[in-house]
Protein backbone atom coordinates (compact mmCIF):
# COMPACT_ATOMS: atom_id res chain seq x y z
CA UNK A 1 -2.07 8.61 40.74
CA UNK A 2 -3.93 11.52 42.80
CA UNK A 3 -7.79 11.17 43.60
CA UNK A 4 -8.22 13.86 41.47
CA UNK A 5 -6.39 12.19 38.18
CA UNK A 6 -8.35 8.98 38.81
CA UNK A 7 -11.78 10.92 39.36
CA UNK A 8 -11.07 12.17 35.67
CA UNK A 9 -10.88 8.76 34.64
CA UNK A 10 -14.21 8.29 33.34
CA UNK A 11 -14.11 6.62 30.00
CA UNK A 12 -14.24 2.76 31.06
CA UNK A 13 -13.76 -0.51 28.16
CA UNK A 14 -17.55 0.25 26.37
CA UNK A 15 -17.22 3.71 26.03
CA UNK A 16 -13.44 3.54 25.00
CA UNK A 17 -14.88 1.01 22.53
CA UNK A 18 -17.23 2.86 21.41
CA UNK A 19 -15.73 5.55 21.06
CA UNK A 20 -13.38 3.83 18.32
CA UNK A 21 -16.18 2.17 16.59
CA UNK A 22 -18.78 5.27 16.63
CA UNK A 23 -15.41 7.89 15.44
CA UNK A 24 -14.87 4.82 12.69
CA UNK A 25 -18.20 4.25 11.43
CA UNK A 26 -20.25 7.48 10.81
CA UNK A 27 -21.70 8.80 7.56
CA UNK A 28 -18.69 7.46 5.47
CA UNK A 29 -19.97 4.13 5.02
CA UNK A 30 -23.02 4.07 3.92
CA UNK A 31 -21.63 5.90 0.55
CA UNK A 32 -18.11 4.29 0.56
CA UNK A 33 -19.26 1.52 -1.97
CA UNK A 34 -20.42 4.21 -4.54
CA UNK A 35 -16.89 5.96 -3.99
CA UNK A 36 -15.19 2.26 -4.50
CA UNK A 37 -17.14 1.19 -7.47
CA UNK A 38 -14.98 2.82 -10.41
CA UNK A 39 -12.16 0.94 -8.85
CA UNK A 40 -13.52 -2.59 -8.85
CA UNK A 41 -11.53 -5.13 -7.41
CA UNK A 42 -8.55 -2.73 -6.95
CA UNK A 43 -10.77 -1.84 -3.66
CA UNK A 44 -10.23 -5.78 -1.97
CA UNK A 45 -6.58 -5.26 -2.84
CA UNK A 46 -6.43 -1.42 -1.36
CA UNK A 47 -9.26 -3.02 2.17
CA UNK A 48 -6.26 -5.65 2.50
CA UNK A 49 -3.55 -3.05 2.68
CA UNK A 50 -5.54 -0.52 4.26
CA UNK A 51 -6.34 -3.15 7.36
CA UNK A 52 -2.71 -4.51 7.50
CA UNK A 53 -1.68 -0.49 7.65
CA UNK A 54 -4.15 -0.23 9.80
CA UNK A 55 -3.96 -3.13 11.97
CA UNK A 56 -0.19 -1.91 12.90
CA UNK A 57 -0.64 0.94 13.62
CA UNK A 58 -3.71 0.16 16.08
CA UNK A 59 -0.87 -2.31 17.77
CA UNK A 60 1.18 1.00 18.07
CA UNK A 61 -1.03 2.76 19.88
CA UNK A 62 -1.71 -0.19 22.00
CA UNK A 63 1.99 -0.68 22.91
CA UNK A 64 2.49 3.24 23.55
CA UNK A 65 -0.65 2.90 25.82
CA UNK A 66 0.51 -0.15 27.78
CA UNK A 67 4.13 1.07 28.12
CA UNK A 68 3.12 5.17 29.11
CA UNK A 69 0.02 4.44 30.63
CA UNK A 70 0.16 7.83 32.37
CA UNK A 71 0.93 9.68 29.36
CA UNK A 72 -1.95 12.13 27.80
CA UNK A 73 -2.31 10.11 24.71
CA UNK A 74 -0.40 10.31 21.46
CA UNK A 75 1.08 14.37 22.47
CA UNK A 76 2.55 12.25 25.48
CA UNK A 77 4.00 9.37 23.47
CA UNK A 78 5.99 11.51 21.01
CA UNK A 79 6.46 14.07 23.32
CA UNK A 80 8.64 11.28 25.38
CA UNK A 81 10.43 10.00 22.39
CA UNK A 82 10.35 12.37 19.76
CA UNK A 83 10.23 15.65 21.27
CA UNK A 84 8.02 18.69 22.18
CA UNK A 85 8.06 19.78 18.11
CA UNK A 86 7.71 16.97 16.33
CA UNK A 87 4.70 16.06 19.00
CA UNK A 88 3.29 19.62 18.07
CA UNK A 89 2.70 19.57 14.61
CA UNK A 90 1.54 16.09 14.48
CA UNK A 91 -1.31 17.04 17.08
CA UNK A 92 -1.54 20.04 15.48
CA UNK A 93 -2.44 18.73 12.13
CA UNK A 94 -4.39 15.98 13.70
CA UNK A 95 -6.49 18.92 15.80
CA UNK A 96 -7.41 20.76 12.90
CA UNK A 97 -8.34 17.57 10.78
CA UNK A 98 -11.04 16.69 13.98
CA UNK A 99 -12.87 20.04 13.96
CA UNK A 100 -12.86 20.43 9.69
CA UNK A 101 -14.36 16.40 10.08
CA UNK A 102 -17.39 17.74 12.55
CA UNK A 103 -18.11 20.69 10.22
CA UNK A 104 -18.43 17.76 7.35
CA UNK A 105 -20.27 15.76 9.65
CA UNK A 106 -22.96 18.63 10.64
CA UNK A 107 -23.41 19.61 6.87
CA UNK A 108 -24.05 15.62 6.10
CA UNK A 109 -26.59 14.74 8.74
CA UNK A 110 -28.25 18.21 7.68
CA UNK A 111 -28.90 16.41 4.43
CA UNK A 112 -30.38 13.12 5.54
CA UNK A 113 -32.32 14.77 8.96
CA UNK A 114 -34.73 16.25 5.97
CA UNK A 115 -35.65 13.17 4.78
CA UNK A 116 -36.30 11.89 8.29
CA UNK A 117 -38.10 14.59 9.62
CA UNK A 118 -39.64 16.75 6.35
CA UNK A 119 -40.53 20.09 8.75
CA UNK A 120 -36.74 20.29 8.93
CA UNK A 121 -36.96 21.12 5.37
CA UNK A 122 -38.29 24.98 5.93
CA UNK A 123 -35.65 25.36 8.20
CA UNK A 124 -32.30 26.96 6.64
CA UNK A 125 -29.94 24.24 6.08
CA UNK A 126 -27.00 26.58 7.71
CA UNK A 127 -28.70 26.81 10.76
CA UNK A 128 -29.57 23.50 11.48
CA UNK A 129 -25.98 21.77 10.75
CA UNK A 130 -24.94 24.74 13.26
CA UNK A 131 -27.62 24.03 15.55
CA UNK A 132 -26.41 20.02 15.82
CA UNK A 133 -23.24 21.12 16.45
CA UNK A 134 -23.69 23.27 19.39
CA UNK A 135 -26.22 20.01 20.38
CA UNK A 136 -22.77 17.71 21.10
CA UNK A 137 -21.39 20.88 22.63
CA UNK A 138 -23.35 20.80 25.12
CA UNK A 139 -23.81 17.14 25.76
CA UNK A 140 -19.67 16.94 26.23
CA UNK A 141 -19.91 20.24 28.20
CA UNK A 142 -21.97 18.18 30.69
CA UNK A 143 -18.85 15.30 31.15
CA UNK A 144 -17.08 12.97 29.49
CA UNK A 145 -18.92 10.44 31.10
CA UNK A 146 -22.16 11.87 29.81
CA UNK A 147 -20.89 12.36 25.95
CA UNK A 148 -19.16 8.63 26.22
CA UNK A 149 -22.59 7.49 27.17
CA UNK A 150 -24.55 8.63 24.21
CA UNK A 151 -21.61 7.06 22.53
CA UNK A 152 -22.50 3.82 23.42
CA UNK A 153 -26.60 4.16 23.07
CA UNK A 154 -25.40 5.59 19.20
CA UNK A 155 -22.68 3.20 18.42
CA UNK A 156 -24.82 0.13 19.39
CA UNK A 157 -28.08 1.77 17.05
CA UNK A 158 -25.50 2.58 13.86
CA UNK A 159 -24.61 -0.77 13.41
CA UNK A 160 -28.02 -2.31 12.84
CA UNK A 161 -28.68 -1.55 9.28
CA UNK A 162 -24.76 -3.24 8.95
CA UNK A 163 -25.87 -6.19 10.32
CA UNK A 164 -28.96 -6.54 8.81
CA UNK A 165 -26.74 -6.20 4.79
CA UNK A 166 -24.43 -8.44 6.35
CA UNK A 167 -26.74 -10.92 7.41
CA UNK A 168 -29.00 -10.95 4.09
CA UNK A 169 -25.89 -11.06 2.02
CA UNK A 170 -25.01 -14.48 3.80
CA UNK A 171 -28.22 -15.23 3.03
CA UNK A 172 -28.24 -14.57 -0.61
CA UNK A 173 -24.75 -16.35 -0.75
CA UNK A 174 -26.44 -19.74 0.56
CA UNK A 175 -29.52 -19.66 -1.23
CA UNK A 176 -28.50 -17.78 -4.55
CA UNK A 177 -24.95 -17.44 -5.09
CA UNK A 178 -25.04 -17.58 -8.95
CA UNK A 179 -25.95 -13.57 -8.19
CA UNK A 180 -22.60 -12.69 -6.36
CA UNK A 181 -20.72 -13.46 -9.86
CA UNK A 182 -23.38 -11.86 -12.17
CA UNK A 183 -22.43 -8.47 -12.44
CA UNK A 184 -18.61 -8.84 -11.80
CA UNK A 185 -16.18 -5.50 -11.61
CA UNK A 186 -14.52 -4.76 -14.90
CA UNK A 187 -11.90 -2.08 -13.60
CA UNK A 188 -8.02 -3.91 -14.69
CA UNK A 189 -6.14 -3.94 -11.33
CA UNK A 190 -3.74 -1.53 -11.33
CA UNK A 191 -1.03 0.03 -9.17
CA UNK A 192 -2.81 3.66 -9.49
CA UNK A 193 -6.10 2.34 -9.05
CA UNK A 194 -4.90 0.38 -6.09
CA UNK A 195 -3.69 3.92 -4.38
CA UNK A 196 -6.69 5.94 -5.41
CA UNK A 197 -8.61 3.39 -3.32
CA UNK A 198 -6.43 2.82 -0.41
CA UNK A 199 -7.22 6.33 -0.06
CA UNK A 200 -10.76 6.22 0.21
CA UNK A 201 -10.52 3.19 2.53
CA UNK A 202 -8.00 4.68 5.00
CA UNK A 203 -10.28 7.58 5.08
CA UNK A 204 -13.01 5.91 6.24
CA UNK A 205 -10.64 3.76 9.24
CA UNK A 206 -9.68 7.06 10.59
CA UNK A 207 -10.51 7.00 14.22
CA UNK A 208 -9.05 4.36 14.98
CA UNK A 209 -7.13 5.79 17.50
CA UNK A 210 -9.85 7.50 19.30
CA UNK A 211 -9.34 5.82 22.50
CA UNK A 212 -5.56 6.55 22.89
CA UNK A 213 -6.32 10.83 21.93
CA UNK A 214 -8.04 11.17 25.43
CA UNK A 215 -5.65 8.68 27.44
CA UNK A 216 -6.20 11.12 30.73
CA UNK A 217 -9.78 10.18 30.73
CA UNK A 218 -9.41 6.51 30.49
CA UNK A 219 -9.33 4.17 33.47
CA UNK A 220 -6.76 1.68 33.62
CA UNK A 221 -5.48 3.01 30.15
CA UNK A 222 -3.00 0.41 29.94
CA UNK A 223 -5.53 -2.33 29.55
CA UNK A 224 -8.59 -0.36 28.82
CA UNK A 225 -6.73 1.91 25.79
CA UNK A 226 -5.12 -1.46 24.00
CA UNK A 227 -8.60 -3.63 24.07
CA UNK A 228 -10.55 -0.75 23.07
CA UNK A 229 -8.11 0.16 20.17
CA UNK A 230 -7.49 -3.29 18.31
CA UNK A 231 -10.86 -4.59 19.14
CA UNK A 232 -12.54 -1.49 17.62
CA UNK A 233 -10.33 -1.44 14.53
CA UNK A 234 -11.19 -5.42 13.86
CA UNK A 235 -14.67 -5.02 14.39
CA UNK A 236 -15.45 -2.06 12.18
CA UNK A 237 -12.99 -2.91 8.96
CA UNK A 238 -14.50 -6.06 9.33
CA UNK A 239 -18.05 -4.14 8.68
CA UNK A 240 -16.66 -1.84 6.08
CA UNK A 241 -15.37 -5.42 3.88
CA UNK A 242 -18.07 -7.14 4.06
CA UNK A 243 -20.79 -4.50 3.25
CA UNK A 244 -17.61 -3.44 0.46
CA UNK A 245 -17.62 -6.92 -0.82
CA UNK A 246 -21.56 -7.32 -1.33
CA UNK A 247 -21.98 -4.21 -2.92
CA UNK A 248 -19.36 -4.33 -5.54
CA UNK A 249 -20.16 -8.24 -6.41
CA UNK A 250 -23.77 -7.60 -6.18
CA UNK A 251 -24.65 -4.05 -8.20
CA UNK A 252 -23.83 -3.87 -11.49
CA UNK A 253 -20.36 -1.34 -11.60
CA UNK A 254 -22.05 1.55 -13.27
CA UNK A 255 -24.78 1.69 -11.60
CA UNK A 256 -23.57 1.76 -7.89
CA UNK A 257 -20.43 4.16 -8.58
CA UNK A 258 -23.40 6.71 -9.93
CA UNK A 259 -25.74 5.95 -7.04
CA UNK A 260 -26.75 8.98 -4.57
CA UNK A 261 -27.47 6.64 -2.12
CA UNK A 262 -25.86 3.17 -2.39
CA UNK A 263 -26.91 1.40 0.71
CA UNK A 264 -29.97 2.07 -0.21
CA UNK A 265 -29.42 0.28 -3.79
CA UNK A 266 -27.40 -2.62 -2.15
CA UNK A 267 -30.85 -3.22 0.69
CA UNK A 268 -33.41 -2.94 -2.27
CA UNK A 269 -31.56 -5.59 -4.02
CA UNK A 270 -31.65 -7.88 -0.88
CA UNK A 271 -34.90 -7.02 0.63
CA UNK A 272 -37.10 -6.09 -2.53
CA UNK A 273 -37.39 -2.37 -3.65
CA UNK A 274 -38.36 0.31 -1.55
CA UNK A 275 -37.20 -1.67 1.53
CA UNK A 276 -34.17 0.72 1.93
CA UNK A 277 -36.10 3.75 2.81
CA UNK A 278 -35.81 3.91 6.32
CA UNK A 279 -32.32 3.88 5.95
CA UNK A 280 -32.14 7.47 6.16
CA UNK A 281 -33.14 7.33 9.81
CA UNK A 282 -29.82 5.10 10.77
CA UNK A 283 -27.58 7.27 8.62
CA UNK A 284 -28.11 10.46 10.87
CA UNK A 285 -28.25 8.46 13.64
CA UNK A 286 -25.04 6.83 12.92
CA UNK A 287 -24.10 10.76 11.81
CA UNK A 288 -24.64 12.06 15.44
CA UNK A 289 -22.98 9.46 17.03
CA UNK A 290 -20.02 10.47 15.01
CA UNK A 291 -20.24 13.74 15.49
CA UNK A 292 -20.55 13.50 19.22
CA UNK A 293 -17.36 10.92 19.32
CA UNK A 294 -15.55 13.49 17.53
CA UNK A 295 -16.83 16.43 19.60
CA UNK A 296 -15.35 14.51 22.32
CA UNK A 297 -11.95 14.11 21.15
CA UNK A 298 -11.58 17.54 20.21
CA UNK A 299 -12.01 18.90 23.44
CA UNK A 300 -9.55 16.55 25.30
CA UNK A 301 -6.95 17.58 22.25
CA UNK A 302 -7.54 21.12 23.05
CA UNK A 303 -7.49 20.85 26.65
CA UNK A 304 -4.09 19.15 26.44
CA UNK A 305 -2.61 22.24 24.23
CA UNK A 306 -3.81 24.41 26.86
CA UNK A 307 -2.70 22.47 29.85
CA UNK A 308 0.81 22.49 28.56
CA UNK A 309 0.94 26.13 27.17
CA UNK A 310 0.69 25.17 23.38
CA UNK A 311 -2.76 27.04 23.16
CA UNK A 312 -4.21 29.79 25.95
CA UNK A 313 -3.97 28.21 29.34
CA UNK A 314 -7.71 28.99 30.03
CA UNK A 315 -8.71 26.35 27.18
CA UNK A 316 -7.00 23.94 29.71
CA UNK A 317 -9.44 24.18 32.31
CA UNK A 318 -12.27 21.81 33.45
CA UNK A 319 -15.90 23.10 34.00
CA UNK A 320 -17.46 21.58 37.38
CA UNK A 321 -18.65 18.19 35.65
CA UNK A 322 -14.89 18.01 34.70
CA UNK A 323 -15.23 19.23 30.94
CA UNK A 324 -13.42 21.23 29.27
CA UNK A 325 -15.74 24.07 28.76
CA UNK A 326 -13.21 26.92 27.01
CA UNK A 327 -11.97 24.04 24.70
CA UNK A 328 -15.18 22.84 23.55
CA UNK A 329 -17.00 26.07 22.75
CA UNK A 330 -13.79 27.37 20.85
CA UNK A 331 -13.34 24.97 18.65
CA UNK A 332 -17.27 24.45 18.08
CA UNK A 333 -16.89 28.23 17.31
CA UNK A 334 -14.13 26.71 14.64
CA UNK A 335 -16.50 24.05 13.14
CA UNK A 336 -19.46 26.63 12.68
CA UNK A 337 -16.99 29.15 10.94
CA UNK A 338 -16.01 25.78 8.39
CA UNK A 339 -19.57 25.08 7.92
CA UNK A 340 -21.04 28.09 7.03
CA UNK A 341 -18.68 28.29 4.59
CA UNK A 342 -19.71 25.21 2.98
CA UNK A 343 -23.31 26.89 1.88
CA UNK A 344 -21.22 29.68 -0.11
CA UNK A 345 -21.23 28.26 -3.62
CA UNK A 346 -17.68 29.54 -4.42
CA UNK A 347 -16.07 27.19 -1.52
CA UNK A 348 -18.50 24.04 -2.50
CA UNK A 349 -15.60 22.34 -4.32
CA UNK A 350 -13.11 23.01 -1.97
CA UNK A 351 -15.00 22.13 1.22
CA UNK A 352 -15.76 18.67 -0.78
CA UNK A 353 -11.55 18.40 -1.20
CA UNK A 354 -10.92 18.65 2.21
CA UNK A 355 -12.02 14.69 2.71
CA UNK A 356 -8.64 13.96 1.39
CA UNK A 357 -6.65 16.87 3.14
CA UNK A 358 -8.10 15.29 6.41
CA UNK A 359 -6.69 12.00 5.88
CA UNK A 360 -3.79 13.63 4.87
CA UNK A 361 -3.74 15.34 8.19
CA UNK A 362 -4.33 12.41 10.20
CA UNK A 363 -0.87 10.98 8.94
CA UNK A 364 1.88 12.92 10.53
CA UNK A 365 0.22 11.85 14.07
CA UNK A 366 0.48 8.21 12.87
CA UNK A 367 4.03 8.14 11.09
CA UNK A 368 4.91 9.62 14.59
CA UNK A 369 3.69 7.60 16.53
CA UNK A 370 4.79 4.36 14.77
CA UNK A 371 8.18 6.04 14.98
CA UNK A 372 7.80 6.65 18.59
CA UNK A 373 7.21 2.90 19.86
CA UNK A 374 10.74 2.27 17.47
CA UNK A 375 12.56 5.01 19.19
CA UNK A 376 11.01 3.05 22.77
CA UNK A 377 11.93 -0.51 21.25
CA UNK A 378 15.43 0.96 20.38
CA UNK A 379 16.11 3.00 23.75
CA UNK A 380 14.69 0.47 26.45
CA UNK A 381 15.23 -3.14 24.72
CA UNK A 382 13.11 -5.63 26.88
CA UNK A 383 10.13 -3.53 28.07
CA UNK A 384 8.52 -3.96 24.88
CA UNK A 385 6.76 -7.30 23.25
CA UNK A 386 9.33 -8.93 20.61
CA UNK A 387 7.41 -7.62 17.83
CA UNK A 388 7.01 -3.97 18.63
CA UNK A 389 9.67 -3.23 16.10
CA UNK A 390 7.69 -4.82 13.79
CA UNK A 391 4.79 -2.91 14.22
CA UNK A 392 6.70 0.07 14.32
CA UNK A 393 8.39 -0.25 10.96
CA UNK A 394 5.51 -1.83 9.47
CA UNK A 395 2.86 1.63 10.73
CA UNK A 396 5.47 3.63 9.79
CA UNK A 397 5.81 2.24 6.12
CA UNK A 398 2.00 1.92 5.34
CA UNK A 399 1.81 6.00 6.64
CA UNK A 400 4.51 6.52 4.01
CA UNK A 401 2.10 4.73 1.31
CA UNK A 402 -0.69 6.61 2.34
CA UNK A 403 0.88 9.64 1.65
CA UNK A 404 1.28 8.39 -1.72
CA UNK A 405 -1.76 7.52 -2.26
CA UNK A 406 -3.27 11.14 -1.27
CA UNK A 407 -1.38 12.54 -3.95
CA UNK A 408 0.48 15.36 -3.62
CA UNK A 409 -1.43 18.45 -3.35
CA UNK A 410 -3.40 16.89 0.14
CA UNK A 411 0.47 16.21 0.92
CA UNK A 412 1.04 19.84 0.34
CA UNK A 413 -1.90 20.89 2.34
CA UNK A 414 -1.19 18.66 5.50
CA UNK A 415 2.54 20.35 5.29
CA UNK A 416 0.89 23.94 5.25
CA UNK A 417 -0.79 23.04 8.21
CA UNK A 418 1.87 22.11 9.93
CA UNK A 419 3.47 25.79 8.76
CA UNK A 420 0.47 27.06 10.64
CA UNK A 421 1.34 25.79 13.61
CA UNK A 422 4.95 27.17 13.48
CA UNK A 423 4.38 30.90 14.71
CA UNK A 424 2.07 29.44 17.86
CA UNK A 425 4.89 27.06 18.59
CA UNK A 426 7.70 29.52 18.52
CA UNK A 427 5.40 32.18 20.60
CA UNK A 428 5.28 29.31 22.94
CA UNK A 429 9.03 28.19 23.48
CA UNK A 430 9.32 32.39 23.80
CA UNK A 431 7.19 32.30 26.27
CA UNK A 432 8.62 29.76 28.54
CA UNK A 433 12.26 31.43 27.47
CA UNK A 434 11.12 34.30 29.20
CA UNK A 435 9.87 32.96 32.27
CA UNK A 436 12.68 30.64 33.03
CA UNK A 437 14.75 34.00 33.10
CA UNK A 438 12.48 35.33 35.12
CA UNK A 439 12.79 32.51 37.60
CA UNK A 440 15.02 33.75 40.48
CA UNK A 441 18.78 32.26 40.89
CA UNK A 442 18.85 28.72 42.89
């Protein structure tokens, strides 16, 4: 590797780690068990599948990592395997998905910064949402090494008020446990159910793979990547079932799947009312950190399309902190355009939709991946652990059930953005037609 490419290396095993945890954890889960309720305990059924699915498909990445270590992250892997296409429109999907999540991210932490800070509240809520987003601009624009730093600081404040449910839920379970069985679910299981859930759980596991996405910033990525990815996905689904499992067993059904603020409801039980207040100061804290994880990522995506021609080659430039400036002002550009048009009433319902188109999104890159390590497994037997195969198939089929569980119209959304992509794809294979011809004779 040249001085340069290792100088670029800046994302060590905390900030990789945190970088999975922080892109995992943001606003979702402190309303996830009001989104759950209606489903009772069709939601443990759907957190098992969903961290099984998940769980392989963290050990793909982790094999892809350790076996290309000096590939640019998942474009690389099923670039190698699969081809140039294929690798497209899975990144391209998974691109768009990243800047439509920080516009959702901006708008939420709007919400919630008014109840932390009331002056906010004469402010127009457009502007401020746009105003954090150009924040984590410019934090990434001044290195990777700088955004993966307020990563960690974030990540390590986000995960107090989980703790703290966690560890009075114990509590009540030792001292009171008659409670945990008073106001049981009433929701029949049910195969439907079961999807509708998995749905909402996979959506809030997505980012999971945040340490593989920018694998040409990671030192010793074939260690570093693998740790950081299986670690971080064990760590946060375990947060996400156990503050699941003591919300739904503690709060009566109907009255946490109507809650506006469920966390809230869950801590008042445990601590005594009013005691969940301050809540609202770890929720956009745990907001930024997401935002600026995610921030993160899409730059490095973006720079990689521009470094290899998919997208303008100027968005695959460095700045002199080694950021990629071009990449992260465009697609903040793309994020403010998606939030402003989440304060026009007519796209309200729509913008609220795209939750589930993002997930959707997210799945080509991981169906292709999964499908990459088999195509490695198949192609080079013996450079690969014994069960890579396993994971493979095993990613590959719980991507398949995801899609079910979307439903069809995200599925139909995630394939018109892949038709999107198409015409930039073709310009580009047109484009390096034409300059191989132009490429004098021997």
């Amino acid at each position: 590797m040249s001085d340069t490419a290792a100088a670029g290396r800046e994302l060590g095993p905390w900030m990789a780690t945190a970088l999975v945890v922080g892109n995992v954890i943001g606003m979702g889960i402190f309303m996830q068990p009001a989104s759950l309720a209606p489903y009772g305990f069709n939601a443990f059924i759907a957190w098992a599948l969903t961290v099984a699915g998940c769980g392989a498909l963290a050990l793909v990445f982790a094999m892809l990592a350790r076996r290309l270590p000096h590939a640019d992250g998942p474009l690389g892997y099923m670039r190698e395997t699969l081809g140039e296409g294929s690798a497209f429109a899975a990144l391209w999907c998974y691109w768009v998905s990243v800047w439509v999540t920080n516009a959702a991210l901006a708008v939420g932490v709007t919400g919630y910064a008014a109840v932390v800070f009331p002056p906010l509240a004469d402010f127009p809520p457009a502007a401020i949402a746009t105003a954090l987003l150009w924040l984590f601009v410019g934090v990434n624009l001044l290195g990777v090494r700088t955004g993966g730093g307020v990563q960690v600081a974030t990540t390590l404040l986000k995960i107090v008020p989980l703790v703290l449910v966690m560890v009075l839920g114990l509590w009540l379970l030792l001292t009171e446990p008659t409670a945990y069985a008073a106001n049981l679910p009433t929701t029949p299981i049910s195969l439907s159910a079961t999807l509708g859930a998995s749905s909402i759980a996979l959506f809030a596991m997505l980012g999971f793979e945040s340490a593989a996405v920018p694998a040409g910033r990671v030192r010793d990525p074939e260690r570093t990547i693998p740790r950081a990815t299986l670690f971080g996905t064990l760590v946060t689904a375990g947060f996400y079932l156990a503050v699941t499992a003591i919300a739904l067993l503690l709060v009566p059904q109907a009255t946490l799947s109507q809650s506006s603020a469920p966390f809230i409801e869950v801590l008042s039980r445990l601590a005594g009312a009013g005691s969940g207040r301050w809540l609202a100061l770890f929720v956009v804290i745990s907001g930024l950190g997401c935002l600026n994880g995610w921030t993160l990522l899409v730059g490095e995506i973006t720079r990689t399309f521009g470094a290899r021609g998919l997208l303008p080659g100027a968005l695959g430039r460095n700045n002199g902190r080694g950021a990629p400036a071009a990449a992260l002002v465009f697609t903040g550009l793309l994020a403010t355009g998606v939030t402003l048009m989440n304060y026009s009433r007519s796209l309200v319902d729509g913008f609220t939709f795209l939750s589930v188109v993002v997930t959707a999104a997210n799945l080509p890159l991981y169906l292709l991946c999964a499908g990459a390590l088999l195509v490695l497994w198949r192609r080079q037997p013996g450079t690969l652990p014994a069960g890579a195969w396993l994971a493979g198939a095993a990613g590959a089929v719980y991507s398949v059930f995801a899609f079910v569980g979307v439903g069809i119209e995200a599925f139909l959304w995630a394939l018109a953005l892949v038709s999107a992509g198409i015409p930039l794809y073709a310009w580009h294979r047109l484009r390096l037609r034409g300059m191989r011809l132009q490429e004098p004779a021997g």
